[in-house]
C-alpha atoms as a PDB file:
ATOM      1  CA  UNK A   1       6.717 -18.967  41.354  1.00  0.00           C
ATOM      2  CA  UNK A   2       9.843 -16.706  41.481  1.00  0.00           C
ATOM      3  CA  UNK A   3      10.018 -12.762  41.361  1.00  0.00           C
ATOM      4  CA  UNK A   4      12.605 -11.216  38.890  1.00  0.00           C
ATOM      5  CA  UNK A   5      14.366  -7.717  39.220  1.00  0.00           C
ATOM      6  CA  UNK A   6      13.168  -5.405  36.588  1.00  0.00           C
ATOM      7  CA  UNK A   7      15.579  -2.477  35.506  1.00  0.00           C
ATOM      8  CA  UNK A   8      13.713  -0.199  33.026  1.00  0.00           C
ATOM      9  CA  UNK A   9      16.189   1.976  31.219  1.00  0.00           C
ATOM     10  CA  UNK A  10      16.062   4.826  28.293  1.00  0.00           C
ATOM     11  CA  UNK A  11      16.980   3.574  25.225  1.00  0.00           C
ATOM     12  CA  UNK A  12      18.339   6.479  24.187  1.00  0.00           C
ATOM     13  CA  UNK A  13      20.320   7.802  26.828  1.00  0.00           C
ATOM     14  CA  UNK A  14      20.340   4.502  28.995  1.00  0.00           C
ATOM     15  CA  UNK A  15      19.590   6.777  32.114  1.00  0.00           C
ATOM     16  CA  UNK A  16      17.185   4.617  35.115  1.00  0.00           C
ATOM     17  CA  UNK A  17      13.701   5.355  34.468  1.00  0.00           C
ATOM     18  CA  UNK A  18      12.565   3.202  37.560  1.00  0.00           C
ATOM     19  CA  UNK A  19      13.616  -0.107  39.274  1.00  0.00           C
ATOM     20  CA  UNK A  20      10.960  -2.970  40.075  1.00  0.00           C
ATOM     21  CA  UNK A  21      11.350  -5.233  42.480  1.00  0.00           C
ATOM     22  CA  UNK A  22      10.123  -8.779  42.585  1.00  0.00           C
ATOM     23  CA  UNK A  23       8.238  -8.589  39.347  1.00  0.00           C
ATOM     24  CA  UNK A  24       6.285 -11.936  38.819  1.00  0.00           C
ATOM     25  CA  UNK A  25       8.217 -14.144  35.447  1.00  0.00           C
ATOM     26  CA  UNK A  26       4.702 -15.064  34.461  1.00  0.00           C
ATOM     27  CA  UNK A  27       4.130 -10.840  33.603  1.00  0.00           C
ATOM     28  CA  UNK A  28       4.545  -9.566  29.899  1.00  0.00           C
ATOM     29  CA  UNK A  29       6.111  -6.934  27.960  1.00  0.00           C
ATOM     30  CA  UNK A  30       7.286  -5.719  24.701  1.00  0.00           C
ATOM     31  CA  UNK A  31      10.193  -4.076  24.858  1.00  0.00           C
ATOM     32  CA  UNK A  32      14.060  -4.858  24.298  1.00  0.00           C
ATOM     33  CA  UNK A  33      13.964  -6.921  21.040  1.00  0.00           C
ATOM     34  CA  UNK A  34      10.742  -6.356  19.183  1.00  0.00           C
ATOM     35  CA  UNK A  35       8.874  -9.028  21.088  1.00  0.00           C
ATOM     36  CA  UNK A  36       5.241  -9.876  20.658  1.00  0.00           C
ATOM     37  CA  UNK A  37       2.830  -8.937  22.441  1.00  0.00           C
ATOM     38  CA  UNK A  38       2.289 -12.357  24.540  1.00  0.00           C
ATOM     39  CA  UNK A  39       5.973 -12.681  25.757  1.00  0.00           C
ATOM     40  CA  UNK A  40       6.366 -13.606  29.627  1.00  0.00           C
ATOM     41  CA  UNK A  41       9.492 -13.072  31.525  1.00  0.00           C
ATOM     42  CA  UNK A  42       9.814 -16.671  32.105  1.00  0.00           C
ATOM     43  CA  UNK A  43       9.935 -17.684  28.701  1.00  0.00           C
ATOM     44  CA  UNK A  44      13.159 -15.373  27.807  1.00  0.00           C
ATOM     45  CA  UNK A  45      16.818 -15.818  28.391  1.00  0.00           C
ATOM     46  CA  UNK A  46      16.942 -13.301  31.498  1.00  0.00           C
ATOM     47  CA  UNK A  47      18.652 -14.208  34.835  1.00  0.00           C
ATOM     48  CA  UNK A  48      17.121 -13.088  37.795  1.00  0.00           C
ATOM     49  CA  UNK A  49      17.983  -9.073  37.046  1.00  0.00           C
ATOM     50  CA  UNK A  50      16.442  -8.217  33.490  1.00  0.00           C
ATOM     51  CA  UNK A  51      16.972  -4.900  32.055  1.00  0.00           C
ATOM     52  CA  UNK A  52      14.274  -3.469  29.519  1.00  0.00           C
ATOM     53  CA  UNK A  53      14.507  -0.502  27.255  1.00  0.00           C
ATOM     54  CA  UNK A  54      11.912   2.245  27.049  1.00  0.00           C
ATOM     55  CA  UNK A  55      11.634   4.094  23.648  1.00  0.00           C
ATOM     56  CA  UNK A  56       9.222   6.891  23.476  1.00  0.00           C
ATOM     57  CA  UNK A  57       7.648   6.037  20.141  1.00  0.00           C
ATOM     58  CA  UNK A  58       5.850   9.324  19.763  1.00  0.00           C
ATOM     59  CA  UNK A  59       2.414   9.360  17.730  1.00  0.00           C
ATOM     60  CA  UNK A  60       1.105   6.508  16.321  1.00  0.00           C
ATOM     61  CA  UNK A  61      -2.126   5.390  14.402  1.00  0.00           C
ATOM     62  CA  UNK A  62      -3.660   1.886  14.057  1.00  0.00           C
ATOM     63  CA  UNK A  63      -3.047   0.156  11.037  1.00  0.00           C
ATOM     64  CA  UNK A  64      -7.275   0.270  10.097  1.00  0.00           C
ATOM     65  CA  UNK A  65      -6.340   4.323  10.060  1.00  0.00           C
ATOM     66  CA  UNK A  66      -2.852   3.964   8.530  1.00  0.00           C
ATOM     67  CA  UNK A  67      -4.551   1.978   5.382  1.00  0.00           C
ATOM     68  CA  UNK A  68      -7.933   4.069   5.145  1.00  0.00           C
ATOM     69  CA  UNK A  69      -5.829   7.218   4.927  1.00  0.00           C
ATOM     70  CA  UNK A  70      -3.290   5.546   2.363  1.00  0.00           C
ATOM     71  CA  UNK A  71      -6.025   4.605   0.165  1.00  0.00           C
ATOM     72  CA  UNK A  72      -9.336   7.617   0.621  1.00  0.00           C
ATOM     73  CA  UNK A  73      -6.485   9.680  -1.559  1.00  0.00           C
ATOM     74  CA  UNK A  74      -5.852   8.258  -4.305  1.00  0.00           C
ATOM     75  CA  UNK A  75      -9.079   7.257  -4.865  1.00  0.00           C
ATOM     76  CA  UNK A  76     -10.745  10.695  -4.425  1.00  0.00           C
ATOM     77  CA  UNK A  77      -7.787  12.361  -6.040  1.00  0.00           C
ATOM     78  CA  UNK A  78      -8.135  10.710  -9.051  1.00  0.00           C
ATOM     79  CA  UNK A  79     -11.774  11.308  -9.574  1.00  0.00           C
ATOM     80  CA  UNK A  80     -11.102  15.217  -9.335  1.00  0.00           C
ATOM     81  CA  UNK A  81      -8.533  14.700 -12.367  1.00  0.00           C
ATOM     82  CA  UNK A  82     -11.045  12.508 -14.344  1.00  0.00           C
ATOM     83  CA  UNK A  83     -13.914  14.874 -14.154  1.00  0.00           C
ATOM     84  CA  UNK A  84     -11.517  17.639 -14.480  1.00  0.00           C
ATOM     85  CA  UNK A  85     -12.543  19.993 -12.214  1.00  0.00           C
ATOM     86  CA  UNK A  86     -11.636  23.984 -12.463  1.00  0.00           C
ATOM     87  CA  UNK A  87      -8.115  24.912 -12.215  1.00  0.00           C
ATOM     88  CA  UNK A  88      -6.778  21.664 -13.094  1.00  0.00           C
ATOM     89  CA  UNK A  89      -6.991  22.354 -16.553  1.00  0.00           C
ATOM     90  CA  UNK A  90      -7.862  24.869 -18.698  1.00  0.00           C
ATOM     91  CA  UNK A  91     -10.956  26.633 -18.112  1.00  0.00           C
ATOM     92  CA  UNK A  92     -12.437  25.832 -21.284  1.00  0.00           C
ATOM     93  CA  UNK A  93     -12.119  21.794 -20.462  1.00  0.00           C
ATOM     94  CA  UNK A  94     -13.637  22.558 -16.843  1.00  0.00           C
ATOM     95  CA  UNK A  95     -15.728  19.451 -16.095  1.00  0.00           C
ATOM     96  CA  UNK A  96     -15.989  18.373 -19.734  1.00  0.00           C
ATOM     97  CA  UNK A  97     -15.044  14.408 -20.404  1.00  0.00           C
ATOM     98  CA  UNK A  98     -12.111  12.470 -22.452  1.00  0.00           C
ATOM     99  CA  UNK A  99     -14.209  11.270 -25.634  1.00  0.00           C
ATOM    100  CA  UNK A 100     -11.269   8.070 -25.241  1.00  0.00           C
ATOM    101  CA  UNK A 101     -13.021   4.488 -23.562  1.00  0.00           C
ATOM    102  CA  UNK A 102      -9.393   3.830 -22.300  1.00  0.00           C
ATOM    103  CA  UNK A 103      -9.829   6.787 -20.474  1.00  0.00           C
ATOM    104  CA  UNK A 104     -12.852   5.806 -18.585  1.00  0.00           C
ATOM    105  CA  UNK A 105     -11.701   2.417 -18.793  1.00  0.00           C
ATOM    106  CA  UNK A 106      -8.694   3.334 -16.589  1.00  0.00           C
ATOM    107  CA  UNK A 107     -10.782   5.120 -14.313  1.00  0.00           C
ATOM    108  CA  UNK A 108     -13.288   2.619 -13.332  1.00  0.00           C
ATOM    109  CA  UNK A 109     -10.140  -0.003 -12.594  1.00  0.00           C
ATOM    110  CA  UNK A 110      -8.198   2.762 -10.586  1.00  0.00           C
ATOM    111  CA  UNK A 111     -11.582   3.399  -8.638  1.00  0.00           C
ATOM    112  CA  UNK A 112     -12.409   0.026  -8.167  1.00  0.00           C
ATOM    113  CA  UNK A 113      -9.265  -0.988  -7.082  1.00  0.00           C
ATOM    114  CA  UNK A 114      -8.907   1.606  -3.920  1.00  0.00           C
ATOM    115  CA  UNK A 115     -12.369   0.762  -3.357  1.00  0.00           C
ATOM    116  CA  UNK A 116     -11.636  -2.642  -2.756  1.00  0.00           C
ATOM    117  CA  UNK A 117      -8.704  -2.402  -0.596  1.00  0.00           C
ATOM    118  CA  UNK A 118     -10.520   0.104   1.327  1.00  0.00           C
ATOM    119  CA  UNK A 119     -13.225  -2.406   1.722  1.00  0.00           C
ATOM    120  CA  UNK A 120     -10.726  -5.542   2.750  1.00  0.00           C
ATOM    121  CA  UNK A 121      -8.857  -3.048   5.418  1.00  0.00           C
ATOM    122  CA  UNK A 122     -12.001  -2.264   7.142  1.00  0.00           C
ATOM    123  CA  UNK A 123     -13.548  -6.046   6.443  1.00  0.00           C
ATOM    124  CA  UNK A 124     -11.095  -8.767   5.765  1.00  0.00           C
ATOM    125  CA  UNK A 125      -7.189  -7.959   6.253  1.00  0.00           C
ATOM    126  CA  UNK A 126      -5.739  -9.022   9.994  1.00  0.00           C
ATOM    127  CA  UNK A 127      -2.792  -6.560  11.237  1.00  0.00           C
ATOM    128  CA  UNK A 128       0.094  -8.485  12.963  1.00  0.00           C
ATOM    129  CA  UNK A 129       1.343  -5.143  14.066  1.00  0.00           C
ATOM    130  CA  UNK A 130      -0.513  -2.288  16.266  1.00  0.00           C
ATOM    131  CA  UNK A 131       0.188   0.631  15.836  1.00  0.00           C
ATOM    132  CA  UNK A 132       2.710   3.017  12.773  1.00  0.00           C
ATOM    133  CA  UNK A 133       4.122   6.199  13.942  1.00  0.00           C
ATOM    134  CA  UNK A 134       2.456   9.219  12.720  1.00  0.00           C
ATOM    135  CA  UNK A 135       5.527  10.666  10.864  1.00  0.00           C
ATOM    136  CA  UNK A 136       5.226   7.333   8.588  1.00  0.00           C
ATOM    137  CA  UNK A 137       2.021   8.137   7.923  1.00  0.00           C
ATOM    138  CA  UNK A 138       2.806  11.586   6.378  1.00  0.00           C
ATOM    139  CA  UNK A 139       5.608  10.192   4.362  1.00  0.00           C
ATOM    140  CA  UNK A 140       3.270   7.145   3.203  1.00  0.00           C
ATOM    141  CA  UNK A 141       0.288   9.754   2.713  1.00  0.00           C
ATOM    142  CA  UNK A 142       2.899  11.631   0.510  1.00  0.00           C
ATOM    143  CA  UNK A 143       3.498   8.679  -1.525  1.00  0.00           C
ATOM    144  CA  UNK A 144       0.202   7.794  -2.199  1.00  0.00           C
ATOM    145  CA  UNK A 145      -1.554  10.821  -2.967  1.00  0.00           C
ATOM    146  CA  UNK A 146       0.799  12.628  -4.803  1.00  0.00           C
ATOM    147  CA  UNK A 147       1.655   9.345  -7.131  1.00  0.00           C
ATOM    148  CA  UNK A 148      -1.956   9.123  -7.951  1.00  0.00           C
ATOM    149  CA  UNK A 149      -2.714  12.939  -8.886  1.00  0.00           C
ATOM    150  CA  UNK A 150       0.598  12.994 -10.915  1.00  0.00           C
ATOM    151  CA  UNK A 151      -0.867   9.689 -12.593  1.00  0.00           C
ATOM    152  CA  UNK A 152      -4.203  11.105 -12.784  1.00  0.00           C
ATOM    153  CA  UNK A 153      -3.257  14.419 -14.044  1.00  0.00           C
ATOM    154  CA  UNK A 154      -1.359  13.033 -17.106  1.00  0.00           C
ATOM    155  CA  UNK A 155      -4.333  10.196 -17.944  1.00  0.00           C
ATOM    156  CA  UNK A 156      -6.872  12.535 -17.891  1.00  0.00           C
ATOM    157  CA  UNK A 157      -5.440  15.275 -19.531  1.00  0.00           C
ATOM    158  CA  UNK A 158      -7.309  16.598 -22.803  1.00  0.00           C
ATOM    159  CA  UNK A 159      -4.061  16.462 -24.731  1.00  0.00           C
ATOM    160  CA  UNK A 160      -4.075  12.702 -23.605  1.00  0.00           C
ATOM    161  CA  UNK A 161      -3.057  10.275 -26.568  1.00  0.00           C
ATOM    162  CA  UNK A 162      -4.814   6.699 -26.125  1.00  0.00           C
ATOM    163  CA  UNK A 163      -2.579   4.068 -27.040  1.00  0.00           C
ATOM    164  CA  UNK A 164      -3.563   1.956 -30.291  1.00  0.00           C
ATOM    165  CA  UNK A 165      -4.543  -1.543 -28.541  1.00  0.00           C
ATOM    166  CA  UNK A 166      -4.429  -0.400 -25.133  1.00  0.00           C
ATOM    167  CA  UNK A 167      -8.316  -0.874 -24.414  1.00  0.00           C
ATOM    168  CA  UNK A 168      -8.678  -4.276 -25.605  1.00  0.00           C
ATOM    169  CA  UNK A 169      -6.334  -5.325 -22.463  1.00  0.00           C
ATOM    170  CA  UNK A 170      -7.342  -5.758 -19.300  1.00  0.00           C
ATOM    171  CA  UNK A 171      -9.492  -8.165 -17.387  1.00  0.00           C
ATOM    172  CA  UNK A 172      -6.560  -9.285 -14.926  1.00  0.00           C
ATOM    173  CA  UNK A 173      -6.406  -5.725 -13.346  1.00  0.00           C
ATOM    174  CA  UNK A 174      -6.676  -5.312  -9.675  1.00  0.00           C
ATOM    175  CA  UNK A 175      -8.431  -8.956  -9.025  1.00  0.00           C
ATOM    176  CA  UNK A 176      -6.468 -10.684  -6.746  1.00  0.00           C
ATOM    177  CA  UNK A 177      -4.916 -10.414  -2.996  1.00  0.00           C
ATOM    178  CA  UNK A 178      -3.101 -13.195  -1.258  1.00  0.00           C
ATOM    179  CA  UNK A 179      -2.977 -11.327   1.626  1.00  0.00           C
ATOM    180  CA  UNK A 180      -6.679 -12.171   2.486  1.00  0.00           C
ATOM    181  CA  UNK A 181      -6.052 -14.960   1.749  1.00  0.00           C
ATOM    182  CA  UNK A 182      -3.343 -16.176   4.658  1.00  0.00           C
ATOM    183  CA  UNK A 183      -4.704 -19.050   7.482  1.00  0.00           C
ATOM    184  CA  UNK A 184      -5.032 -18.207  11.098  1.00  0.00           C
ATOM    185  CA  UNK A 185      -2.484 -18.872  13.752  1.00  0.00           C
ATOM    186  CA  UNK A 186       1.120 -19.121  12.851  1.00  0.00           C
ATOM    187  CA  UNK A 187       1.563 -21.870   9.977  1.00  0.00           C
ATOM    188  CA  UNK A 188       2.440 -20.629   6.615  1.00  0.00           C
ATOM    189  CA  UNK A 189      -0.369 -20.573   3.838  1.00  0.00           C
ATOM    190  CA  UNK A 190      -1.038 -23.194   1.493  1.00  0.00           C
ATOM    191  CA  UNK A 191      -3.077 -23.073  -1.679  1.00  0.00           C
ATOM    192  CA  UNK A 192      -6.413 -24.744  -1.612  1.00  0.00           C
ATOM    193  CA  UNK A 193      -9.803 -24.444  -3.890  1.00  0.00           C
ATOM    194  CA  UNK A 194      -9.698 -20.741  -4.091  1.00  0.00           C
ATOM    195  CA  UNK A 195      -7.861 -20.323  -7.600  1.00  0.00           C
ATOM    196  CA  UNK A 196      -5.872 -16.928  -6.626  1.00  0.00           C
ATOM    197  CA  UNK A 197      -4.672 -19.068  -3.910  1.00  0.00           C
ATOM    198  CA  UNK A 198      -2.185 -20.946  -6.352  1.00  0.00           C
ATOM    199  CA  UNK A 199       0.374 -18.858  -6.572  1.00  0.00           C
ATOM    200  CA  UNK A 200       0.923 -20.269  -3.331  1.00  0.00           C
ATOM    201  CA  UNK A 201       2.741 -22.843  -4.904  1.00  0.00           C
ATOM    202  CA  UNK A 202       5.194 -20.562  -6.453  1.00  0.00           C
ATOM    203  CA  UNK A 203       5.686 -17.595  -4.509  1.00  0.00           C
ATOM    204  CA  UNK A 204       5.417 -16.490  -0.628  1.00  0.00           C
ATOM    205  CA  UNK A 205       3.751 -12.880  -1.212  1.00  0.00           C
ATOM    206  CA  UNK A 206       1.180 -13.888  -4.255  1.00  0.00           C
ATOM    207  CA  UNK A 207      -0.387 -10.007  -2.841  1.00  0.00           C
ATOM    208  CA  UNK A 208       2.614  -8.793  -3.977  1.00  0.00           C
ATOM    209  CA  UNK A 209       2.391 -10.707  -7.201  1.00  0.00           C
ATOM    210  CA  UNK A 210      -0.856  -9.725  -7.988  1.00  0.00           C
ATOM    211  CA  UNK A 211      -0.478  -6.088  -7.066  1.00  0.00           C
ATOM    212  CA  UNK A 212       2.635  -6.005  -9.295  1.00  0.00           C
ATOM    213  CA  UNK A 213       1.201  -7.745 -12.358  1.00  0.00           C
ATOM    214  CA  UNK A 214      -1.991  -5.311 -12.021  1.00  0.00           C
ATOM    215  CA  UNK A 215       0.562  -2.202 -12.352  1.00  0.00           C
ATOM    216  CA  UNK A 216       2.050  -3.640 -15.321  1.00  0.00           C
ATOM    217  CA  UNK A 217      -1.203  -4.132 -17.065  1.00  0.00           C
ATOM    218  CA  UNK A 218      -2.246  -0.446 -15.783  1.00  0.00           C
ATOM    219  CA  UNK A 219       1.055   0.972 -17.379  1.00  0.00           C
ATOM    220  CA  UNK A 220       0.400  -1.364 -20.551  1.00  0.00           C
ATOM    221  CA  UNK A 221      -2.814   0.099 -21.312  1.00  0.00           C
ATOM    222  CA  UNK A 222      -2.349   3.445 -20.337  1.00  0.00           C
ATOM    223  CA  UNK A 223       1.262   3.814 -22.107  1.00  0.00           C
ATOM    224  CA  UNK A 224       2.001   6.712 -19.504  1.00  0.00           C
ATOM    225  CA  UNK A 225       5.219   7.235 -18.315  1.00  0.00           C
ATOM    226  CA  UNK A 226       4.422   7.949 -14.574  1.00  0.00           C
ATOM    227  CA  UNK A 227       2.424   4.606 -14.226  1.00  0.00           C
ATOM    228  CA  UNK A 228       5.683   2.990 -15.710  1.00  0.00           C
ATOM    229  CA  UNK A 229       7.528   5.130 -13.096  1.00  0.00           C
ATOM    230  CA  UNK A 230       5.245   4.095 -10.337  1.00  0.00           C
ATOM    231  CA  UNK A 231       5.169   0.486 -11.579  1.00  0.00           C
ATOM    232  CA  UNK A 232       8.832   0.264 -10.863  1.00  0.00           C
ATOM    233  CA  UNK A 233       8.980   2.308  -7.496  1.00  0.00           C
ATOM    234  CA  UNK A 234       6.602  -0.104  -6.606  1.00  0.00           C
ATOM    235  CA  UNK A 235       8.029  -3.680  -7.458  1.00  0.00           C
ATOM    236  CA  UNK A 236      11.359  -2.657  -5.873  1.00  0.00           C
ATOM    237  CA  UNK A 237       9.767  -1.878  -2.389  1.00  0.00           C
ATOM    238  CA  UNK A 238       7.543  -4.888  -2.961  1.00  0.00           C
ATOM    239  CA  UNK A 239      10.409  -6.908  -3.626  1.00  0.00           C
ATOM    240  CA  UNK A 240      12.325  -5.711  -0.774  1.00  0.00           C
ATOM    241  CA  UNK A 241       8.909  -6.625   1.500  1.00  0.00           C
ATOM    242  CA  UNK A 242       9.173  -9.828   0.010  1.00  0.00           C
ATOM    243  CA  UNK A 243      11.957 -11.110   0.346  1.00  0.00           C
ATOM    244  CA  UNK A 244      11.985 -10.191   4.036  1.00  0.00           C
ATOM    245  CA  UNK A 245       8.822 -12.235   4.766  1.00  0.00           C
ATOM    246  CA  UNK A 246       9.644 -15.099   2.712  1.00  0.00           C
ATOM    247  CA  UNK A 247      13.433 -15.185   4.392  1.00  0.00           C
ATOM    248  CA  UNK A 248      11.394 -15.099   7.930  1.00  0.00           C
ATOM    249  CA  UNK A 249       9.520 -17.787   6.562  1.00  0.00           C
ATOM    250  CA  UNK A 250      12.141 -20.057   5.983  1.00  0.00           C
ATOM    251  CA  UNK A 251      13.558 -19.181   9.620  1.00  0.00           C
ATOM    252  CA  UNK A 252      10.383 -20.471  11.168  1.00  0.00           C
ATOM    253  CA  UNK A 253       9.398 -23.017   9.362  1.00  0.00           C
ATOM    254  CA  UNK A 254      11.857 -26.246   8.078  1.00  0.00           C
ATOM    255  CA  UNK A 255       9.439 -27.993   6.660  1.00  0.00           C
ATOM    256  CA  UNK A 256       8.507 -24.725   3.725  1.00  0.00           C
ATOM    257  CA  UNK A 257       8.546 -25.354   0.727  1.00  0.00           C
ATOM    258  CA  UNK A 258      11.443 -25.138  -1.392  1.00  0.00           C
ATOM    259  CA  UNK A 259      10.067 -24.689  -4.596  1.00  0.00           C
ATOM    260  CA  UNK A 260       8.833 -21.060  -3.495  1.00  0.00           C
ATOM    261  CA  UNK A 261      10.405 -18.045  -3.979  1.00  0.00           C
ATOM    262  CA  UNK A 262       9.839 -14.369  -2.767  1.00  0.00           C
ATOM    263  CA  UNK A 263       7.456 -12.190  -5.531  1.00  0.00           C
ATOM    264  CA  UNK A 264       8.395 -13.945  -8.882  1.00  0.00           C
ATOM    265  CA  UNK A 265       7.129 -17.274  -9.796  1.00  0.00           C
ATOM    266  CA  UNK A 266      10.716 -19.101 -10.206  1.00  0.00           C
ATOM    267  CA  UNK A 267      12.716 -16.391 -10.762  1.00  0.00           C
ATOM    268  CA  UNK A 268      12.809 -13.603  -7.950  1.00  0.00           C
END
């Protein structure tokens, strides 16, 4: 066993925040370059003097919170808007109901939709990361629960219009989530007997996939032009998420396959 010299440093205004002195290599720690959790001095390219960086991350949540806020709002928000309570509308359509199916229709698959990602944040999903500042949080709050009132306000409006075929579409909606659906440890998934597992063969994210196709059929049926408008504000930052994990992916792993792409099956 050797002891290192540990130099721990602001990392915004570089000023000494304290000096160790024979620090054991086989100790761990997460700052410098993003490193995981498990990192040991030993294992990284330090000499016998290694400098870390301490950055005051402010407030943060875990990501069980981060999700369970995301998702409680839309899914209450939208409920308000469907049973119209007072002062969303005018008073004389205060808790009446849409006489339109696509109406309800809609609401049942935005409802059960939050309800099951609520349910697979608290039961099912595993978080690679810890912790998401609080600020994020606001901003992604923002997002969420604003998109889905706007949405909800406009679907569930008594002026509404039902499109002419769009209730006869729709049992796709909001069934699948490859992100359940990824194997423990640190090998890439695979497809197997599950059948929303085989978009596995085609794409890294088939989450992403999903998610996107179930926005498209939302906007379909609805014919609203903020679910279009979310649709798209939503593929784009999918696509961006994509394309970052399925680019680490191929970093990691030589052996992945190369018939895969990021979010769409052979094209994107």
């Amino acid at each position: 066993i050797f002891f290192l010299q540990v130099e721990v440093l602001d990392a915004k205004t570089r000023e000494q925040l304290c000096f160790l002195d024979k620090v054991c290599c086989f100790c761990s720690y997460t700052e410098g370059k993003s490193l995981r959790d498990d990192e040991i001095l030993q294992n990284l390219p330090v000499g016998t003097t290694a400098t870390m960086y301490f950055k005051d991350l402010g407030p943060q949540l875990g990501w069980t919170m981060v999700f369970l806020a995301e998702y409680i709002g839309p899914l209450l928000s939208y409920l308000l808007f469907y049973f119209r309570i007072p002062y969303f509308y005018s008073n004389r359509y205060a808790l009446s109901s849409s006489p339109h199916p696509v109406v309800t229709l809609a609401c049942v698959c935005h409802t059960f939709h939050y309800t099951k990602r609520l349910i697979e944040t608290i039961f099912v999903h595993r978080f690679s990361h810890g912790t998401m500042p609080l600020r994020t949080i606001v901003k992604n709050c923002a997002y969420y629960w604003g998109f889905s009132a706007w949405l909800a306000y406009y679907i569930n409006h008594p002026l509404y219009t039902p499109p002419s075929y769009g209730e006869l579409l729709l049992i796709y909606l909001f069934l699948g989530d490859g992100e359940s659906l990824r194997p423990k440890g640190r090998r890439f998934p695979m497809p197997n007997k599950n059948p929303f597992t085989w978009l596995f063969f085609f794409v890294s994210c088939p989450n992403y996939t999903y998610e996107v196709g179930a926005w498209v059929s939302f906007s379909i049926m609805t014919q609203c032009l903020p679910v279009a408008f979310y649709t798209l504000l939503g593929f784009i930052q999918m696509t961006i998420w994509a394309k970052g994990k399925h680019r680490a992916y191929i970093r990691e792993f030589k052996d992945y396959p190369s018939l895969r792409v990021a979010i769409i099956p052979l094209i994107l």
